[in-house]
Each structure stands twice: as structure tokens, then as C-alpha cells.
Protein backbone atom coordinates (compact mmCIF):
# COMPACT_ATOMS: atom_id res chain seq x y z
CA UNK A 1 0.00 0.00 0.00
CA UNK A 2 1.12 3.10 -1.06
CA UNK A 3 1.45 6.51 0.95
CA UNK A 4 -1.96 7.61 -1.30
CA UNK A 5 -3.73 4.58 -0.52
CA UNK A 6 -3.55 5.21 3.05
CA UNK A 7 -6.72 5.75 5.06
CA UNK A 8 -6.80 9.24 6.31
CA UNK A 9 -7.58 8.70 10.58
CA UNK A 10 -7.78 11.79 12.77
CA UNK A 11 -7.73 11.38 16.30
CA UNK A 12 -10.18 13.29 18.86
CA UNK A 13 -8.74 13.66 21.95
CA UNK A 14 -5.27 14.18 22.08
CA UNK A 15 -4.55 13.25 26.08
CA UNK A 16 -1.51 10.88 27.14
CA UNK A 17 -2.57 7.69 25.49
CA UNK A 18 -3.00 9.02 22.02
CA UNK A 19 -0.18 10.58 22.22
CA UNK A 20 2.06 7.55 23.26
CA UNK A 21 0.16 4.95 21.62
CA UNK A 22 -2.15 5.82 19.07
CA UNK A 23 0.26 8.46 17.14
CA UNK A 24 3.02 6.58 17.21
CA UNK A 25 1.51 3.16 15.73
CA UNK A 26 -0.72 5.31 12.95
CA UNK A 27 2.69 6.16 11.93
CA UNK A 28 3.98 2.86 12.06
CA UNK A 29 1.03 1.96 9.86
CA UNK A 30 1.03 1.87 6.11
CA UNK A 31 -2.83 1.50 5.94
CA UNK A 32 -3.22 4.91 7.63
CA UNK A 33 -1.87 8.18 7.79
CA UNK A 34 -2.87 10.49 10.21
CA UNK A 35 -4.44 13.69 8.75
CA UNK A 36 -5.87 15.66 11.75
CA UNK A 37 -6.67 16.24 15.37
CA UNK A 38 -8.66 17.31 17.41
CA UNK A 39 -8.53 18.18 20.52
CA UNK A 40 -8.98 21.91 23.02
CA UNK A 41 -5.49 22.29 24.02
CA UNK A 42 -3.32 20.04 21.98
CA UNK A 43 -2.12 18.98 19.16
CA UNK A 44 0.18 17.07 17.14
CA UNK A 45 3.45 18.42 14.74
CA UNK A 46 2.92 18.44 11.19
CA UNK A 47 -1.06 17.83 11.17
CA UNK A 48 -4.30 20.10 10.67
CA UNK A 49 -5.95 20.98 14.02
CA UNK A 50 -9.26 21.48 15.21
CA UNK A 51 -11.40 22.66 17.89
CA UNK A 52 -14.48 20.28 17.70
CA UNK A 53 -15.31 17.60 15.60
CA UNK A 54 -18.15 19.21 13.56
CA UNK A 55 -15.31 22.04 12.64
CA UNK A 56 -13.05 19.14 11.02
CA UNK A 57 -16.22 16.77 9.34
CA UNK A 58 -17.45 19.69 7.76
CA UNK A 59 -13.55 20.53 6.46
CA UNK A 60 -12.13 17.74 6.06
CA UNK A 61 -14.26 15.25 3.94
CA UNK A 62 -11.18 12.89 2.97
CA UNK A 63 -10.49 12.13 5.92
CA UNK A 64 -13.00 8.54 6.26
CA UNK A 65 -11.70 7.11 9.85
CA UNK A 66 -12.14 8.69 13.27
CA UNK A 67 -10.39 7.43 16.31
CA UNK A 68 -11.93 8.70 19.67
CA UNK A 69 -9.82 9.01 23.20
CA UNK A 70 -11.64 11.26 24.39
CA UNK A 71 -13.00 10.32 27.98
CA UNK A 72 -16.07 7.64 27.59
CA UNK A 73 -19.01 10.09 29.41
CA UNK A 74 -18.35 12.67 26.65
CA UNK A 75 -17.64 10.04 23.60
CA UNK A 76 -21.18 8.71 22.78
CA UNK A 77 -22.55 12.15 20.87
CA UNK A 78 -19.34 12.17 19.05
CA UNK A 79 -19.31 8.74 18.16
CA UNK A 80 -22.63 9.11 16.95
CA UNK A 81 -21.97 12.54 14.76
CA UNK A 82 -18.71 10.62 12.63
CA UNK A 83 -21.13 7.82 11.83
CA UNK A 84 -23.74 9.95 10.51
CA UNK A 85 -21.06 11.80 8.46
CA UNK A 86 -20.00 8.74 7.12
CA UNK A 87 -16.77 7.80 9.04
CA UNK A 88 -15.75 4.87 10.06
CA UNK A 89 -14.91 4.87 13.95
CA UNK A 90 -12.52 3.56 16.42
CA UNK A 91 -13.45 3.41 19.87
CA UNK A 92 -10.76 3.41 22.71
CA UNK A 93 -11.59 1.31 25.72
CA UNK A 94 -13.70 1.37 27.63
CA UNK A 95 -16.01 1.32 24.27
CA UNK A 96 -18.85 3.35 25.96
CA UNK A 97 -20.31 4.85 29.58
CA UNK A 98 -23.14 2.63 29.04
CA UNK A 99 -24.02 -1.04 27.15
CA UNK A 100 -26.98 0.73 26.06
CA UNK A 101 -24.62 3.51 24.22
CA UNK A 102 -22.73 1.18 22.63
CA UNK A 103 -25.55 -1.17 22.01
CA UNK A 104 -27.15 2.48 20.15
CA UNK A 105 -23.93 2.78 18.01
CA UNK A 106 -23.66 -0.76 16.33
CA UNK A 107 -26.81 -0.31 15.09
CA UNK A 108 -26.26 2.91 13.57
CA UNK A 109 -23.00 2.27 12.22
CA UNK A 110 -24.98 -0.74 10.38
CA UNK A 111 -27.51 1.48 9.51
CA UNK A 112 -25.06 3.76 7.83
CA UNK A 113 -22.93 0.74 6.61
CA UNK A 114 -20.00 1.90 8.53
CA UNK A 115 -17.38 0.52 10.48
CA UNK A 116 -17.31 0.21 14.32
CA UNK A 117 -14.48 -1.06 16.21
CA UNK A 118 -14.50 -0.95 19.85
CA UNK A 119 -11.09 -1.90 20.97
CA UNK A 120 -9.36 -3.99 23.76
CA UNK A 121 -5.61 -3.16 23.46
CA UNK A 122 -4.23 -5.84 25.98
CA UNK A 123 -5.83 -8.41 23.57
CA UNK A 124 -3.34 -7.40 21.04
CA UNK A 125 -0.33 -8.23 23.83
CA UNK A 126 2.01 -10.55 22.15
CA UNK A 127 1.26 -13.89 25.08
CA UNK A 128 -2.72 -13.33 24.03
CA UNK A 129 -2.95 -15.74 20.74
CA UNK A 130 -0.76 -18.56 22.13
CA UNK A 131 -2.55 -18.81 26.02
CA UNK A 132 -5.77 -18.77 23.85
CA UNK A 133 -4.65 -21.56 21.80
CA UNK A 134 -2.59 -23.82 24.66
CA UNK A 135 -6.33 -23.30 26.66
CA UNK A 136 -8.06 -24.39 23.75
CA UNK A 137 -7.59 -28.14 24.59
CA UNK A 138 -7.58 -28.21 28.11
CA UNK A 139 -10.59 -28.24 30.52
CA UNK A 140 -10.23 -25.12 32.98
CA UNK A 141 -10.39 -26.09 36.48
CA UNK A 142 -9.36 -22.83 38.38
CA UNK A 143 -8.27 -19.16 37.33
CA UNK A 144 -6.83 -16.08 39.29
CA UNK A 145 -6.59 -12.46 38.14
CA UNK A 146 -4.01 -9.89 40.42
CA UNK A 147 -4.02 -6.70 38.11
CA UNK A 148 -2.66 -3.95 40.81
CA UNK A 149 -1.21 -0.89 39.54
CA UNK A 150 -0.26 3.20 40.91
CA UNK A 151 -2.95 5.20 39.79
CA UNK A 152 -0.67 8.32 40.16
CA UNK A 153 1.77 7.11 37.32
CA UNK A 154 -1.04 6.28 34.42
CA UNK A 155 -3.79 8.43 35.06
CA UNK A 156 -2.00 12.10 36.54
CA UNK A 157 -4.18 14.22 36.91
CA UNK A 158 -7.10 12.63 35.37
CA UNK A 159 -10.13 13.67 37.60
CA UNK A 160 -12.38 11.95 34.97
CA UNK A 161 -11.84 8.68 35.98
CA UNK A 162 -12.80 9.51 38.98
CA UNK A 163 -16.22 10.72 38.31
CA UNK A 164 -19.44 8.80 37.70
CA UNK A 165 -18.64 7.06 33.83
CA UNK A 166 -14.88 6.61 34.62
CA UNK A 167 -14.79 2.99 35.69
CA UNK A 168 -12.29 4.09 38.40
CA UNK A 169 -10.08 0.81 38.82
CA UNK A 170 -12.20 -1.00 36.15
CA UNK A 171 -10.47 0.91 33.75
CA UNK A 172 -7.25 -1.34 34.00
CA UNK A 173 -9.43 -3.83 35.33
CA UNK A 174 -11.09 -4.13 31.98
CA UNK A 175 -8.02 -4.72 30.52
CA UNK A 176 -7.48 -8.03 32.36
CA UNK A 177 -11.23 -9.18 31.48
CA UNK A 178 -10.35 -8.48 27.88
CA UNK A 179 -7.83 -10.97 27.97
CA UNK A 180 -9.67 -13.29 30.36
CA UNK A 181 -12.55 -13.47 27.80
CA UNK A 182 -10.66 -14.05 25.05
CA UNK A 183 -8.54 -16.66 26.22
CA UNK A 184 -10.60 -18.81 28.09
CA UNK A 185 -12.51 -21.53 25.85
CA UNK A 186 -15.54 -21.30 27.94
CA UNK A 187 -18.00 -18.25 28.76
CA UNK A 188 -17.76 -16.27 31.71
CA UNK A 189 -20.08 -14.70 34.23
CA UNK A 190 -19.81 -13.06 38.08
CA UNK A 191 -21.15 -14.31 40.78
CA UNK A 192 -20.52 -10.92 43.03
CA UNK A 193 -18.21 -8.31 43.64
CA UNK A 194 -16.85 -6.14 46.50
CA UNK A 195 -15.96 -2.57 45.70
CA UNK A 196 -13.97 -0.14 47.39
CA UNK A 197 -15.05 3.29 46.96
CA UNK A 198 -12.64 6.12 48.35
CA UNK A 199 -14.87 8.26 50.58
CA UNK A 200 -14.92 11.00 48.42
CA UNK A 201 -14.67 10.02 44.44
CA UNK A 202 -17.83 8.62 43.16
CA UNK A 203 -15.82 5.72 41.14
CA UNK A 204 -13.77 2.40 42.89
CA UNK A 205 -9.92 2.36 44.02
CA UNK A 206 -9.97 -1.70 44.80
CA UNK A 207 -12.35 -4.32 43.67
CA UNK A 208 -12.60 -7.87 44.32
CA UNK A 209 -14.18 -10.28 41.68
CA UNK A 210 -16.18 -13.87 42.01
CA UNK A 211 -16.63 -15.30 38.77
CA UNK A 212 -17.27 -18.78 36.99
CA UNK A 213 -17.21 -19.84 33.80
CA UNK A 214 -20.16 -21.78 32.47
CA UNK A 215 -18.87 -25.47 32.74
CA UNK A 216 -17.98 -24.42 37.06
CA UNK A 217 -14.55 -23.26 36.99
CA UNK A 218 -14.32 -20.63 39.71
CA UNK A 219 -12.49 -17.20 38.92
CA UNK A 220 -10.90 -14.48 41.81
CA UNK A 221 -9.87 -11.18 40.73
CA UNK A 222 -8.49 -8.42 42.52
CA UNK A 223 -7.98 -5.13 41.24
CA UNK A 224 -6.24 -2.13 43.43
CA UNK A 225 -5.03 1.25 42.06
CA UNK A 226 -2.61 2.00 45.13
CA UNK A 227 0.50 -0.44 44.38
CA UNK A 228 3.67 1.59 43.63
CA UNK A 229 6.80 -0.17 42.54
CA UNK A 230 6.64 -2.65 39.76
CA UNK A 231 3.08 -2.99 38.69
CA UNK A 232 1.25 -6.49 38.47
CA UNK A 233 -0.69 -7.44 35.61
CA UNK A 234 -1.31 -11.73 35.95
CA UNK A 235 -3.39 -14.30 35.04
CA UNK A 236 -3.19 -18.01 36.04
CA UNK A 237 -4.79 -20.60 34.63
CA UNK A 238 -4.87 -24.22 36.08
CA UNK A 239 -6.03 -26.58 34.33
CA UNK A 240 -6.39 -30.59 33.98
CA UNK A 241 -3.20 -30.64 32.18
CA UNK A 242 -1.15 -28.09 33.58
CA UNK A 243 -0.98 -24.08 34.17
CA UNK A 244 -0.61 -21.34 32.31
CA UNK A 245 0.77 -18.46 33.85
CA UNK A 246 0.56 -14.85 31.68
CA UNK A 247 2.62 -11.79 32.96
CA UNK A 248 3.09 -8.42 31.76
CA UNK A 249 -0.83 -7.89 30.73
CA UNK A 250 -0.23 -10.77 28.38
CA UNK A 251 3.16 -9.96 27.13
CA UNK A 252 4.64 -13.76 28.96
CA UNK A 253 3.57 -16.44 28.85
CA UNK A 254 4.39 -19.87 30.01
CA UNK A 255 2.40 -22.95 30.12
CA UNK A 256 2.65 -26.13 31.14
CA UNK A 257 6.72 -25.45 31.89
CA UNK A 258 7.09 -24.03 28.22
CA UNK A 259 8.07 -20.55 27.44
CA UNK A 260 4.93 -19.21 24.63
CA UNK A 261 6.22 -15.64 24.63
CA UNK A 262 8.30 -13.53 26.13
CA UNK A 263 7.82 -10.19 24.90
CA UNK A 264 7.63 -6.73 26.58
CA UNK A 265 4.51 -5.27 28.37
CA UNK A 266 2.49 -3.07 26.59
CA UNK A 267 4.52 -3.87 23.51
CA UNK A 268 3.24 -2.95 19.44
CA UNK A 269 -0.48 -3.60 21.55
CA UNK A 270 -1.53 -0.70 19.55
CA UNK A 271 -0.26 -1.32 16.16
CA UNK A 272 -2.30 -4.62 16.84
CA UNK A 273 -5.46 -2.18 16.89
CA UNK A 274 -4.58 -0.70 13.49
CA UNK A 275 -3.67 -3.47 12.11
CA UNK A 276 -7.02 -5.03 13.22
CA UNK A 277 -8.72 -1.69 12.23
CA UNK A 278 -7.89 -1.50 8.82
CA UNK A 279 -8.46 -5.37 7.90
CA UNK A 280 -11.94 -4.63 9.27
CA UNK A 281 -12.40 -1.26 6.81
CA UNK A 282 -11.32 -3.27 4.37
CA UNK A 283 -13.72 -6.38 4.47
CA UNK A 284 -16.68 -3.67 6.19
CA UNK A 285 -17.21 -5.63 9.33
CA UNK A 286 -17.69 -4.44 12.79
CA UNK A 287 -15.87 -5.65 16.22
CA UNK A 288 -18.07 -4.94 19.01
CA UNK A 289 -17.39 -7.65 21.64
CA UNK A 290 -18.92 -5.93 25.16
CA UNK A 291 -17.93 -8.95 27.33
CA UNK A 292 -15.48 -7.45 29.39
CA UNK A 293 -17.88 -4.63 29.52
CA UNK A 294 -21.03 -6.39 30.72
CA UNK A 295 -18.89 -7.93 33.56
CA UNK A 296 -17.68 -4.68 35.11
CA UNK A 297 -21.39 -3.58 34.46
CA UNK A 298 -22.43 -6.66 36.46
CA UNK A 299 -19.99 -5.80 39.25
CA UNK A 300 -21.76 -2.60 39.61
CA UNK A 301 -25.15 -3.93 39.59
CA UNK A 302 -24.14 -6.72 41.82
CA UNK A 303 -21.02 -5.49 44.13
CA UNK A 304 -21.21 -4.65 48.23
CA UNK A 305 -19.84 -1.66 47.96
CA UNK A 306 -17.53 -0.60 50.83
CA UNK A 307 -16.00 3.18 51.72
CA UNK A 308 -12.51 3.35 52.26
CA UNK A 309 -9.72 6.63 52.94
CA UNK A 310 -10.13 9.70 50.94
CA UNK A 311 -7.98 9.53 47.48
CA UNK A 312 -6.19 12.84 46.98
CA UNK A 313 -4.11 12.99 43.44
């Protein structure tokens, strides 16, 4: 593909991860070449910039791919507004505030025979493919999820997480259930939940999951947002021949005593998006897969919810 052929992608919402992911891997991509931003207060060297999105639609009619990182309670309406305009659209995780938002948007984007992609970056880690297909095989017998990480070094600053619609601790949370639901061979659902809410942020710091998949396999999880040092992002597997251990947010892997991958956390995750992205623009199919989704949704609906010390950034 050629420089011409590219798809023309702006990104809206130019905060920290689309500028350390998403920026860098359009550029690593030859099936897109970024052609705009938008964004309030940033923006990025050697590309048009805009104010709003109906500023850059209404300019900018070439430009057929939309990636939003903008914060999830603001991203439905301008979701929405690129599909009617005839874009196709990238979602960053978590796809939505709501099921019912995102539910809203695959049916408009088939409506208007576009593309919609909600994406699950850790999916894309390079341990992902082969756990899937060791587990394939093997009959599940017992899983564990530890997925603690400092709040303080990913999210500076970031009072939307925070606030009602930010997922608090589910948003790296949901990053584990991604991978948990795509490698498992069997479906999963939760049981019930404790949350920890800090006394005064109106999202969770800590949660602790009960889940099981559908044949009986039980599932822990524990999510915290207040680890410093080396951050822990695991998933073990047992299973009735062997375990699977996956480190790194899915980056290692080893099963059964055998080294599957041994790459770098958070490594080329993102180009794995684009990559995925622009097979799917090219064949005009959607990716909507809300299972991680509907389980932290369930964890709300379902969790004891428990106050804990004030959170101060």
C-alpha cells in the first residue's frame, strides 16, 4: 500500500494515550496516515488541528476514519456525529459509559454501513494468541486475576476517571477481562463483587471479583489502584493438564513449563489495533465484543460496595 492509498484517521482527543500509543503506531502503519486532530489544548506536529469535531467533518471530507480518546461520558454524541457523516470509527476502551450507548452505536453504524471497532488493546499483547490456543484443549479447572497498579503514574491528573462514567479501577481492570474473555474456551459470568469506593470520588480504588465460567470453573480477581513499585498485571490458569501463567498484561507467557512468549509489556499492543482496524475497513465488518464490559457492568449492579480513605491525586 502506497502513501496515497492510506486511510486518512484523525484522532479526537489528544490526552496521554494518544499521544504515546495511538500516534506513534498510525505512523507505524502503512494502511493509515494520520491527517488531523482534534482536541482543546493540543495537538500534534505536522497535522491540521481542530477545535471540535463538527469544525473538522465539515472541512475535512477525505479524511473517512475517526479514532476517539476522548474520555467515555463525553464520547457517545461524538461517536454518533462521525457515523452519521460517514466515518468509520474507532473506539478506545472502555467502548462506551453505558451497554446501552454502545448497544445504540452498532446499530447505527450498520444502519449507515459503517465501520465500528471498539477496541481492547491488551488483547493485542504478544502472550494473548498462544494462552488462547494452549487453553483451547484443556478443561479449565481454576483461574486467578491480580491486576494492581499506581494510579498516580497512568492516570496524573485525570479527575475523569474519577467521576461517575470513569470505571475508576475498572479501567485497567477491563483490561485483564479483555484478555480473560478471550482466552478462556468457555463463557464467563460473576457471581458478586466487593468494591472499594474512596470516601470521596464517586468511582472504585480496589475491587474484588467472584466469577465462573459456564462449565464451574471458579475465577478471583483483585484489582487495586494504590500499588507503587513494579506494577502487576497476571493471570493463572490451572487446568487438567497443567498451568498457564501470563505476565506483563499478556506480554509472557508460560504454560505447562514451556516458554509461549516472552515479549515486553504493553509492547506494538496498539499497532495490533490498526492493524485489526484496517483489515476490518477493508472487508466492512464491525468488532463490538462488550464482554469485558457487561462484567464490570455486572460488578456494579451486583457489588457490596464498601468506603474506604479519601484519594487525593
Amino acid at each position: 500500500m502506497t502513501a496515497t492509498d492510506a486511510t486518512q484517521v484523525a484522532i479526537v482527543g489528544l490526552g496521554k494515550i494518544a499521544v504515546d500509543q495511538h500516534v506513534p503506531s498510525i505512523a507505524r502503519s502503512p494502511a493509515f496516515r494520520l491527517a488531523a486532530t482534534v482536541s482543546r489544548n493540543a495537538r500534534a506536529e505536522g497535522v491540521d488541528a481542530f477545535a471540535d469535531l463538527t469544525g473538522m467533518l465539515a472541512a475535512r471530507p477525505g479524511i473517512t476514519a475517526v479514532a476517539l480518546c476522548v474520555p467515555p461520558q463525553v464520547r457517545f454524541a461524538m461517536a454518533r456525529e462521525a457515523l452519521v457523516a460517514g466515518r468509520d470509527v474507532l473506539l478506545e476502551k472502555p467502548p462506551g459509559a453505558s451497554l446501552a450507548e454502545v448497544a445504540i452505536l452498532s446499530e447505527l453504524a450498520a444502519a449507515h454501513d459503517r465501520v465500528l471497532y471498539a477496541t481492547w488493546h491488551s488483547r493485542h499483547a504478544a502472550g494473548v494468541g498462544p494462552a488462547k490456543a494452549w487453553l483451547a484443549d484443556r478443561r479449565v479447572t481454576r483461574a486467578r486475576i491480580v491486576w494492581r497498579e499506581d494510579v498516580r503514574r497512568w492516570y496524573p491528573g485525570q479527575d475523569w476517571i474519577w467521576q461517575a462514567g470513569g470505571l475508576g479501577v475498572f479501567d485497567p481492570g477491563i483490561n485483564a477481562l479483555s484478555v480473560l474473555t478471550a482466552i478462556l474456551p468457555d463463557a464467563v459470568r460473576l457471581r458478586g463483587a466487593e468494591l472499594s469506593f474512596p470516601s470521596n470520588r464517586e468511582t472504585p480504588i480496589a475491587a474484588r471479583l467472584d466469577l465462573v465460567t459456564a462449565s464451574g470453573a471458579e475465577i478471583d480477581a483483585d484489582f487495586d489502584w494504590r500499588q507503587t513499585g513494579p506494577q502487576t498485571w497476571d493471570i493463572t490458569v490451572e487446568t487438567d493438564d497443567g498451568t498457564l501463567e501470563l505476565t506483563g498484561g499478556g506480554a509472557r507467557v508460560r504454560a505447562g513449563g514451556e516458554v509461549l512468549s516472552s515479549a515486553e509489556a504493553l509492547a506494538s499492543e496498539y499497532d495490533g489495533i490498526y492493524a485489526q482496524f484496517a483489515e476490518l475497513i477493508a472487508t466492512r465488518r464491525a468488532d463490538v465484543d462488550m464482554r469485558p464490559q457487561v462484567l464490570v457492568a455486572d460488578a456494579f449492579m451486583l457489588g457490596r460496595r464498601v468506603v474506604t480513605d479519601a484519594f487525593e491525586d
